[in-house]
Protein backbone atom coordinates (compact mmCIF):
# COMPACT_ATOMS: atom_id res chain seq x y z
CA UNK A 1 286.40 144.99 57.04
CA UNK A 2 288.12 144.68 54.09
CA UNK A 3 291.21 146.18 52.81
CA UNK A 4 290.13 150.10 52.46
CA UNK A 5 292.26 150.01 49.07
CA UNK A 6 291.01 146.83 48.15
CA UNK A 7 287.26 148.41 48.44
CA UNK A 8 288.03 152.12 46.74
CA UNK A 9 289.58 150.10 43.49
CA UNK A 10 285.86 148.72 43.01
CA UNK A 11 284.36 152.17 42.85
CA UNK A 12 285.50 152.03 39.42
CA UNK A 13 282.93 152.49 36.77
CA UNK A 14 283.83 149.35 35.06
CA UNK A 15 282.60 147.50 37.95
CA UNK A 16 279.79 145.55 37.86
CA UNK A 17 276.69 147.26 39.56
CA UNK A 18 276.01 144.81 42.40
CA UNK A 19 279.55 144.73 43.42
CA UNK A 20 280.28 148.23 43.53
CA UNK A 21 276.99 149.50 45.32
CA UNK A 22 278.45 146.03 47.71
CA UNK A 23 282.20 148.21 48.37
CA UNK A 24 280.20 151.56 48.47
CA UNK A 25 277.87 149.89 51.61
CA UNK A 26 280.90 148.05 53.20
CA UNK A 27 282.94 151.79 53.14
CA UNK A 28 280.11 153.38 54.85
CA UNK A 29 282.37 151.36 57.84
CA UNK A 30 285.72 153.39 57.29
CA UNK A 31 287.24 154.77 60.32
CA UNK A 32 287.69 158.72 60.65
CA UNK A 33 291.51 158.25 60.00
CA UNK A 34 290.92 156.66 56.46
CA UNK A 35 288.44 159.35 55.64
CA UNK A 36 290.93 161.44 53.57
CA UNK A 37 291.35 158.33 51.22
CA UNK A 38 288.07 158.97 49.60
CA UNK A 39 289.16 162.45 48.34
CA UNK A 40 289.16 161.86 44.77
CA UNK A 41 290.85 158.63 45.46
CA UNK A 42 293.27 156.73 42.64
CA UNK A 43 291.86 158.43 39.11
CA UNK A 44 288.39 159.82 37.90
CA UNK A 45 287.01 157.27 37.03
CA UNK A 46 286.81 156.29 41.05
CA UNK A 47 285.44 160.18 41.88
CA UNK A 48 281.53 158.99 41.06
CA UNK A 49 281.58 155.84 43.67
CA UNK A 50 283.81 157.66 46.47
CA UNK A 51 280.91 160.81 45.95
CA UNK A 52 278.39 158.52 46.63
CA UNK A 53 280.23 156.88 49.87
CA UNK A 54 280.75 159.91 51.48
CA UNK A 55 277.21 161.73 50.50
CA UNK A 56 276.10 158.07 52.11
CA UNK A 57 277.74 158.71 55.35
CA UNK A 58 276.41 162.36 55.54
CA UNK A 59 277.50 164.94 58.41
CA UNK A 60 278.54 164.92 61.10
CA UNK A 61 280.96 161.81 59.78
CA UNK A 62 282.64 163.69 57.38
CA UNK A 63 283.22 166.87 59.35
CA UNK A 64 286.89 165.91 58.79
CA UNK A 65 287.15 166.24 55.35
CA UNK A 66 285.09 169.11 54.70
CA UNK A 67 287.89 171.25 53.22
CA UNK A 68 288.56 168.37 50.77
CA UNK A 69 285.16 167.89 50.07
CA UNK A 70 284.81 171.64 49.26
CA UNK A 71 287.70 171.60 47.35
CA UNK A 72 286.28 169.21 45.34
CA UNK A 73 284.02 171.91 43.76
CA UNK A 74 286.95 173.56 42.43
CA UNK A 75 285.73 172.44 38.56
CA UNK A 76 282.07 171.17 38.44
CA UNK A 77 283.16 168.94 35.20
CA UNK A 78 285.12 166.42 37.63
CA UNK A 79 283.20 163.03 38.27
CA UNK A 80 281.82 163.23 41.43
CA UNK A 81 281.35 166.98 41.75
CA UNK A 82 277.70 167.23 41.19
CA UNK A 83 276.91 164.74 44.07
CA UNK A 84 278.94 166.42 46.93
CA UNK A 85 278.05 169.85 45.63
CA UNK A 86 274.15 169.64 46.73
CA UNK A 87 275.45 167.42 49.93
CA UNK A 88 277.51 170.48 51.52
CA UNK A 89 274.64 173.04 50.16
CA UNK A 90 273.13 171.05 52.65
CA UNK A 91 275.20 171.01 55.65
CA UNK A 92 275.44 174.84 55.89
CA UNK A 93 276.36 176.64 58.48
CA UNK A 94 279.46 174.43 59.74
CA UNK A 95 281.25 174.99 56.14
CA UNK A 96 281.39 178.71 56.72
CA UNK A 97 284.24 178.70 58.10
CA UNK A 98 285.85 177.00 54.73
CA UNK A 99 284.26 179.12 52.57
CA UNK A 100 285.85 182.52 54.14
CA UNK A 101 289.05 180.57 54.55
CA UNK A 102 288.94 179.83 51.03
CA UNK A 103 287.77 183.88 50.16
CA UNK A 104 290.43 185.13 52.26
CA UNK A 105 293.28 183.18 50.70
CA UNK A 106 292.76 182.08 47.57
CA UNK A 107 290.79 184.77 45.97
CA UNK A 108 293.74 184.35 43.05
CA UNK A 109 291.22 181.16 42.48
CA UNK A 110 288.60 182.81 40.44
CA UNK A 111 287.12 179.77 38.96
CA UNK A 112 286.56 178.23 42.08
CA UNK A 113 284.99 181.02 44.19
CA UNK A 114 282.64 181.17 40.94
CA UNK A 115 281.61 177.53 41.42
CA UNK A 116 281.33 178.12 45.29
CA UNK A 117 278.67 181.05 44.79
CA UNK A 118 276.66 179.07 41.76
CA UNK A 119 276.59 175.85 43.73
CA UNK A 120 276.54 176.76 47.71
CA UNK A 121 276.21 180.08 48.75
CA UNK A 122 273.63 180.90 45.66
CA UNK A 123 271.07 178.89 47.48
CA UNK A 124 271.89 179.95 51.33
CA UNK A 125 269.28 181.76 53.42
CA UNK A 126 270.36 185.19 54.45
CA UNK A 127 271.05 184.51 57.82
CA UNK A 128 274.12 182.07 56.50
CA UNK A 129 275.10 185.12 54.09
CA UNK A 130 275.08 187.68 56.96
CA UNK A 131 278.14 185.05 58.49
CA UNK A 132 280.19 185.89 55.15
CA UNK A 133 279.04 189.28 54.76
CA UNK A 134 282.73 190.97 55.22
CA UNK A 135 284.31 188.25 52.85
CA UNK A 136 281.88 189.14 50.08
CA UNK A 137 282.03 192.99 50.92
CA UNK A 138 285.96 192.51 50.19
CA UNK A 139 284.95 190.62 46.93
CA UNK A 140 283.24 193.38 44.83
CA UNK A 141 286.43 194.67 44.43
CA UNK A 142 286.42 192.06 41.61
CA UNK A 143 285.21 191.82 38.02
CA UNK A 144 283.15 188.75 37.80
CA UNK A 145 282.84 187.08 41.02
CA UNK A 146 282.62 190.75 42.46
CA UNK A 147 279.36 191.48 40.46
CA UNK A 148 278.71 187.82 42.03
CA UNK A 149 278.92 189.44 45.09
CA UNK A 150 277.05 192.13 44.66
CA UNK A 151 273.99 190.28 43.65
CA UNK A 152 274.11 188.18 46.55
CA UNK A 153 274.72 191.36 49.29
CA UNK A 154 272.20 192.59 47.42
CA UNK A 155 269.41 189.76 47.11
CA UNK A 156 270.02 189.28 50.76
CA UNK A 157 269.19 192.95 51.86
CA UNK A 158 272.40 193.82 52.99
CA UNK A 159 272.87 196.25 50.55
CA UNK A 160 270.21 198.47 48.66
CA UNK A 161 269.65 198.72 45.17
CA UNK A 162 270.33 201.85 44.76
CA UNK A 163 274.07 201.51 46.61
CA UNK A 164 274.62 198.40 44.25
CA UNK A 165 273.71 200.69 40.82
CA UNK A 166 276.11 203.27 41.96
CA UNK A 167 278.81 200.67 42.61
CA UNK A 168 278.01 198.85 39.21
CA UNK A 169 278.26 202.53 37.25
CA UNK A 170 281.69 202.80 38.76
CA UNK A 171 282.95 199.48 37.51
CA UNK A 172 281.30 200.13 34.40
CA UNK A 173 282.96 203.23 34.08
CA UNK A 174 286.00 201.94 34.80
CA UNK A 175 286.33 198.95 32.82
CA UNK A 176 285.35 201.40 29.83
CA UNK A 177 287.96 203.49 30.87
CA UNK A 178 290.41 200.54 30.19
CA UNK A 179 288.89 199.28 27.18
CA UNK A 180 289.65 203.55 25.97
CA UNK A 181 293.47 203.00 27.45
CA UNK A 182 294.10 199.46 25.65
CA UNK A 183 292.65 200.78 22.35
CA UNK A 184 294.64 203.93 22.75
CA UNK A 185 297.63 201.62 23.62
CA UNK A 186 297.45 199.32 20.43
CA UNK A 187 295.39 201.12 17.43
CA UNK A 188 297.19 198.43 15.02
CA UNK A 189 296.14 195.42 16.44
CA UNK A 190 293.26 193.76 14.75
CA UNK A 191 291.47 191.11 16.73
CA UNK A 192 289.13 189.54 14.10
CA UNK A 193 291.74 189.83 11.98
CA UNK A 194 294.05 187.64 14.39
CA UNK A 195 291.24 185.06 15.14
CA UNK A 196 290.54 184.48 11.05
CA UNK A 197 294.72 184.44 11.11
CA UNK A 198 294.44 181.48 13.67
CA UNK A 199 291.47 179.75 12.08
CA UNK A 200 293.94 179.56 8.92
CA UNK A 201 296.72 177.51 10.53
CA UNK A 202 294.68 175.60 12.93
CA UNK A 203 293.83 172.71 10.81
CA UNK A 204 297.50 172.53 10.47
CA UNK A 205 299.75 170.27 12.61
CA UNK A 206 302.31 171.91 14.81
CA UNK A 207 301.28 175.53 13.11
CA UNK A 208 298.58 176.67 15.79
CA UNK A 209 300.85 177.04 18.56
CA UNK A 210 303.50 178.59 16.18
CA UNK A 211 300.97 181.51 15.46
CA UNK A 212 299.90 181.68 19.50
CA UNK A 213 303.14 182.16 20.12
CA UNK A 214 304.37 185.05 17.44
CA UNK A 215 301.33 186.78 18.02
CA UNK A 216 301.47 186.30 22.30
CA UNK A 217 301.20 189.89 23.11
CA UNK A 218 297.99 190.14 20.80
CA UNK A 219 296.28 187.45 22.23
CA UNK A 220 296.63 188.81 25.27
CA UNK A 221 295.38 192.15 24.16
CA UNK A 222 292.25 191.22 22.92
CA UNK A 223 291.40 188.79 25.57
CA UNK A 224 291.45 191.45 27.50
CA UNK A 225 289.26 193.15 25.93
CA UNK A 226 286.90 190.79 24.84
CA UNK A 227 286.58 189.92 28.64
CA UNK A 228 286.30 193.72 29.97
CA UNK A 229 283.68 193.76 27.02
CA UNK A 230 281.83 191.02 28.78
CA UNK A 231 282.13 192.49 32.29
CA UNK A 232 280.33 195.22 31.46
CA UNK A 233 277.83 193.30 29.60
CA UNK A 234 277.55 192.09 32.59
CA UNK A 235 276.86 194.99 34.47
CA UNK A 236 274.44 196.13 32.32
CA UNK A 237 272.17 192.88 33.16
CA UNK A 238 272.82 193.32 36.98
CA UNK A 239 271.97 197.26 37.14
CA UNK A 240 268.43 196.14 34.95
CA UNK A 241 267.83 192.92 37.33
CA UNK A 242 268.38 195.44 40.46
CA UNK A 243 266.72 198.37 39.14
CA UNK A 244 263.22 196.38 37.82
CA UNK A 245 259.83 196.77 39.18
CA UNK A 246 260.33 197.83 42.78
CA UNK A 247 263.82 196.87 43.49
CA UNK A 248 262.45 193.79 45.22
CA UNK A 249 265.47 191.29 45.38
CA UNK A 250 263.99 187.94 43.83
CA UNK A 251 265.12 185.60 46.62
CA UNK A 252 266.51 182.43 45.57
């Protein structure tokens, strides 16, 4: 076969059809030690062909690289993440494993759990959801991806309705409670007032991140806020969804 190198560098986009749909059926031919070298190979604009090499050699060939391929899901705007997301919805049960690792160590890694529920575990039968039920249990201690995992626990039957409303009211409560605190904290701060401020100056070269960072501590302040004004937006739509007609879980 030819050079493994030689054959990623045509999975460029700027390749000519016929010879990179050529390198993507000569790589179905890699060994199991040169796997790894179509993880997001070289730069993105190699991510589309290498997706389409491994989704072409399917599972069990790639049980090797499952953690790379699941990392790959870490931002669904790479090249390539679109294809493999669908391929390991599909092989189930045996990335489990990956999944908790990932829950139980890099829950820090809020984007990516989010992408993991919307693209994977959003579209899992409850009998692959009972297998992560004590990772997602230990989620719903969070804001966003623990109302994510409250849905799920409870569109799955593992918990009731009416235990999911009483857990949403709490986190409602509580993220009013800080929104009361930060308020109470900072009367004089004014965040329309800063966003019109940075509007202003960000037409103007170098001046933008001058203002961002004089006015640090109020950014962060009303980010804050604006995003425990979301969460319980948020809640709001999950205690209606579980509390319609019936409390019957639409199953996805």
């Amino acid at each position: 076969m030819e050079d493994i190198q030689a054959l990623i560098q045509k999975l460029d986009w700027d390749t000519p059809a016929a010879e990179q749909a050529e390198a993507i059926q000569t790589l179905q031919d890699i060994r199991d030690e040169e796997l790894h070298l179509l993880l997001q190979p070289l730069g993105k604009e190699y991510w589309d062909g290498a997706a389409e090499v491994i989704v072409k050699l399917g599972y069990p060939r790639v049980k090797p690289i499952l953690p790379g391929l699941l990392e790959w899901v870490q931002d669904m705007n790479w090249p390539g993440a679109r294809r493999i997301a669908p391929f390991l919805r599909e092989i189930g049960d045996p990335l489990i494993p990956y999944i908790q690792e990932v829950f139980r160590n890099q829950s820090q890694d809020e984007d990516w759990m989010y992408w993991i529920f919307e693209v994977i575990l959003d579209h899992w039968n409850s009998e692959q959801i009972a297998q992560l039920q004590e990772e997602l249990i230990r989620l719903t201690e969070g804001g966003t991806i623990g109302l994510k995992a409250l849905r799920i626990l409870w569109v799955h039957q593992i918990y009731t309705a009416e235990a999911v409303q009483l857990l949403l009211e709490d986190k409602k409560q509580r993220a009013l409670a800080e929104i009361v605190e930060l308020d109470n904290a900072h009367p004089v701060i004014d965040c329309e007032a800063l966003e019109r401020g940075f509007s202003e100056v960000s037409a103007q070269f170098g001046l933008s991140k001058a203002y961002m960072e004089q006015h640090r501590e109020e950014f962060s302040f009303c980010y804050r806020k604006s995003s425990l004004h979301d969460l319980v937006s948020e809640i709001g739509e999950l205690i209606s969804e579980c509390m319609g007609p019936g409390h019957a879980p639409a199953r996805e």
